[in-house]
C-alpha atoms as a PDB file:
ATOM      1  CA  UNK A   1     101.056  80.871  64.686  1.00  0.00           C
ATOM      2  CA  UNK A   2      97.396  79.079  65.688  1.00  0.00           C
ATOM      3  CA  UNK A   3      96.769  75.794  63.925  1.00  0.00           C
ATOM      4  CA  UNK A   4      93.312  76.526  62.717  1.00  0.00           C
ATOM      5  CA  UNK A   5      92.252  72.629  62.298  1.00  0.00           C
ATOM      6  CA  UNK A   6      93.943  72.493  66.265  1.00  0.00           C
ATOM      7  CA  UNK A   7      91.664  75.207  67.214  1.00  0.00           C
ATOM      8  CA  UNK A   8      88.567  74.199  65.827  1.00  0.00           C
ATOM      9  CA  UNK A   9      88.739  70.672  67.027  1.00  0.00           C
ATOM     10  CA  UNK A  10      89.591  71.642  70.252  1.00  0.00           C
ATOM     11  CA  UNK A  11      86.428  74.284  70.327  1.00  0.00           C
ATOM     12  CA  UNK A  12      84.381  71.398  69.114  1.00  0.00           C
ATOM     13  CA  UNK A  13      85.595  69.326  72.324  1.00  0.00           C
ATOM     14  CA  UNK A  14      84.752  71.601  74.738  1.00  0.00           C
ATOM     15  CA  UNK A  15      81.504  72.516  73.219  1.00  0.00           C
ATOM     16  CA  UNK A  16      80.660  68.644  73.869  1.00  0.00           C
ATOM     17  CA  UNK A  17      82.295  68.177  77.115  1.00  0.00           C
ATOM     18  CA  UNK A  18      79.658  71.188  78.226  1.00  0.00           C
ATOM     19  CA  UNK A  19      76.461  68.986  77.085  1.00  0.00           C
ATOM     20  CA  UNK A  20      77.716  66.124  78.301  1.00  0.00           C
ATOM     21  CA  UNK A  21      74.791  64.240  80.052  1.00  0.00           C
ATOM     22  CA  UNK A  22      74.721  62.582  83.804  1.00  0.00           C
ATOM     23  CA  UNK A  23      77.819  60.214  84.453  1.00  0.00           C
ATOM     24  CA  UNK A  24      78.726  57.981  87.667  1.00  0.00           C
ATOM     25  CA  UNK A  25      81.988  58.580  88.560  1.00  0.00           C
ATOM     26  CA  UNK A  26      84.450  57.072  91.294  1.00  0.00           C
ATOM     27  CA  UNK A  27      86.387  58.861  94.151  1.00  0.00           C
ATOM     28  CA  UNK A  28      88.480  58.233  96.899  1.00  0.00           C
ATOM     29  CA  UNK A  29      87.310  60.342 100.309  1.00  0.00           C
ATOM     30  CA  UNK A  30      90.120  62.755 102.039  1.00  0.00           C
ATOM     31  CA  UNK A  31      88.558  64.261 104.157  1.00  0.00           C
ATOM     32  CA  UNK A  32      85.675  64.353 106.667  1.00  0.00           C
ATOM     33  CA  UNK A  33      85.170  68.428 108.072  1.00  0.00           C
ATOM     34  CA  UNK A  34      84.278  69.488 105.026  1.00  0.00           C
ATOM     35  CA  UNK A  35      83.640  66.340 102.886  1.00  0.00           C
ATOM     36  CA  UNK A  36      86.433  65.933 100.403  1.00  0.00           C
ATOM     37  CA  UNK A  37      86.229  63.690  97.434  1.00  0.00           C
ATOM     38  CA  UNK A  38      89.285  62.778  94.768  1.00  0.00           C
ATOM     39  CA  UNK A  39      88.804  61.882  91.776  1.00  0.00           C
ATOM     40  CA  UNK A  40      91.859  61.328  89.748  1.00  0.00           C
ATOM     41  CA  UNK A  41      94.864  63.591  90.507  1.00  0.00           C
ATOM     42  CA  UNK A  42      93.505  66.608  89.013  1.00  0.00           C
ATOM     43  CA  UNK A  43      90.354  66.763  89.856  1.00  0.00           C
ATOM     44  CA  UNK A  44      89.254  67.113  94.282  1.00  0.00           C
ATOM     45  CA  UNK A  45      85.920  68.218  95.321  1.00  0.00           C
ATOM     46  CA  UNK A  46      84.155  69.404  98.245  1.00  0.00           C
ATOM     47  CA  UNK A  47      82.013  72.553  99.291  1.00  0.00           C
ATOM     48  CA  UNK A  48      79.233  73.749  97.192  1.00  0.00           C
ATOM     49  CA  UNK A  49      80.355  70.965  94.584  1.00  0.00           C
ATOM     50  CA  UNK A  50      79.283  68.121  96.556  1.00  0.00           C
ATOM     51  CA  UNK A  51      75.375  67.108  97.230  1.00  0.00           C
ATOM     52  CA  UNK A  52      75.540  63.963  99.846  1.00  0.00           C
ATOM     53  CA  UNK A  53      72.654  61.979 100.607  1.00  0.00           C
ATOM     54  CA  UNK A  54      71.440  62.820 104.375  1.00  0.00           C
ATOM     55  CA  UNK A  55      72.734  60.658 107.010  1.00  0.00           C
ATOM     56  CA  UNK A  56      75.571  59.388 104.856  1.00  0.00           C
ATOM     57  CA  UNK A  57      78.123  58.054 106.731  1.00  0.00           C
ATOM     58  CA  UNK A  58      82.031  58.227 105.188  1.00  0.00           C
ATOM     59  CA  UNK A  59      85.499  57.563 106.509  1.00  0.00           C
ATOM     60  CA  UNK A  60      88.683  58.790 105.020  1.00  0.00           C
ATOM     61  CA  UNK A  61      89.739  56.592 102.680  1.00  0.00           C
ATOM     62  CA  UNK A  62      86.304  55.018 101.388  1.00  0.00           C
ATOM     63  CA  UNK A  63      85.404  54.505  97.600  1.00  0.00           C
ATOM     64  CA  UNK A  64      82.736  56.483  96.814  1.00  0.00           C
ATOM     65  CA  UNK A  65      80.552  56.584  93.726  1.00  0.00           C
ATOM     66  CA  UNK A  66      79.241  60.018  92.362  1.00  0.00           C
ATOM     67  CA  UNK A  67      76.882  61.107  90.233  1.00  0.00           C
ATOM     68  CA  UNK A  68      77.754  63.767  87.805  1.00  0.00           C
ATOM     69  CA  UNK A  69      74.744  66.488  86.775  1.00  0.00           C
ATOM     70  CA  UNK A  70      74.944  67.375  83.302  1.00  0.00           C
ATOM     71  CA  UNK A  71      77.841  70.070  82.412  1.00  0.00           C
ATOM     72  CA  UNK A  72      80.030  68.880  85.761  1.00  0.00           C
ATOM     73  CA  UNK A  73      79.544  71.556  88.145  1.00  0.00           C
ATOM     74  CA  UNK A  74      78.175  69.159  90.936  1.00  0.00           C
ATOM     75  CA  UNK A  75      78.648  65.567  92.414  1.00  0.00           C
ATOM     76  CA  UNK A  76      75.789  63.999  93.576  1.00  0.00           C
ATOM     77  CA  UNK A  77      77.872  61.289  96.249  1.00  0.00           C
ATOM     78  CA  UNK A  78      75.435  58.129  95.897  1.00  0.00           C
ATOM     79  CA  UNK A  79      77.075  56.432  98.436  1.00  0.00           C
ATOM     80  CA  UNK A  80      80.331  54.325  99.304  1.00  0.00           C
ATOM     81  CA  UNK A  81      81.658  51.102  98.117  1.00  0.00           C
END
């Protein structure tokens, strides 16, 4: 059986997660050849998802700070910390 009241809040959740506006966010770099980014233990990034800033310089291991565009589908890296 589906818990109507379950299924509606969680609709309503994800329906605001999607709008969600710009937010900075905070990863650790992995890896170098392609970039790699983690950010929590679910969530690693690199490829297509990942805009860096030319001639940004990163070393595994660096705390970088990223810039979320609206909906999550890319990482703008701002830099390292």
């Amino acid at each position: 059986m589906y818990d109507v009241a379950s299924l509606i809040k969680k609709a309503a959740v994800e329906a605001f997660e999607a709008e969600k506006p710009a937010a900075v966010m905070f990863g650790t770099v992995t890896g170098l050849a392609p970039l790699v980014i983690d950010v929590g233990q679910k969530l690693k990034l690199s490829g297509e998802r990942l805009v860096a800033m030319k001639g940004a310089g990163f070393s595994a291991g660096d705390a970088a700070v990223l810039l979320r565009e609206q909906g999550g589908q890319r990482f703008i890296v701002l830099g390292v910390v």
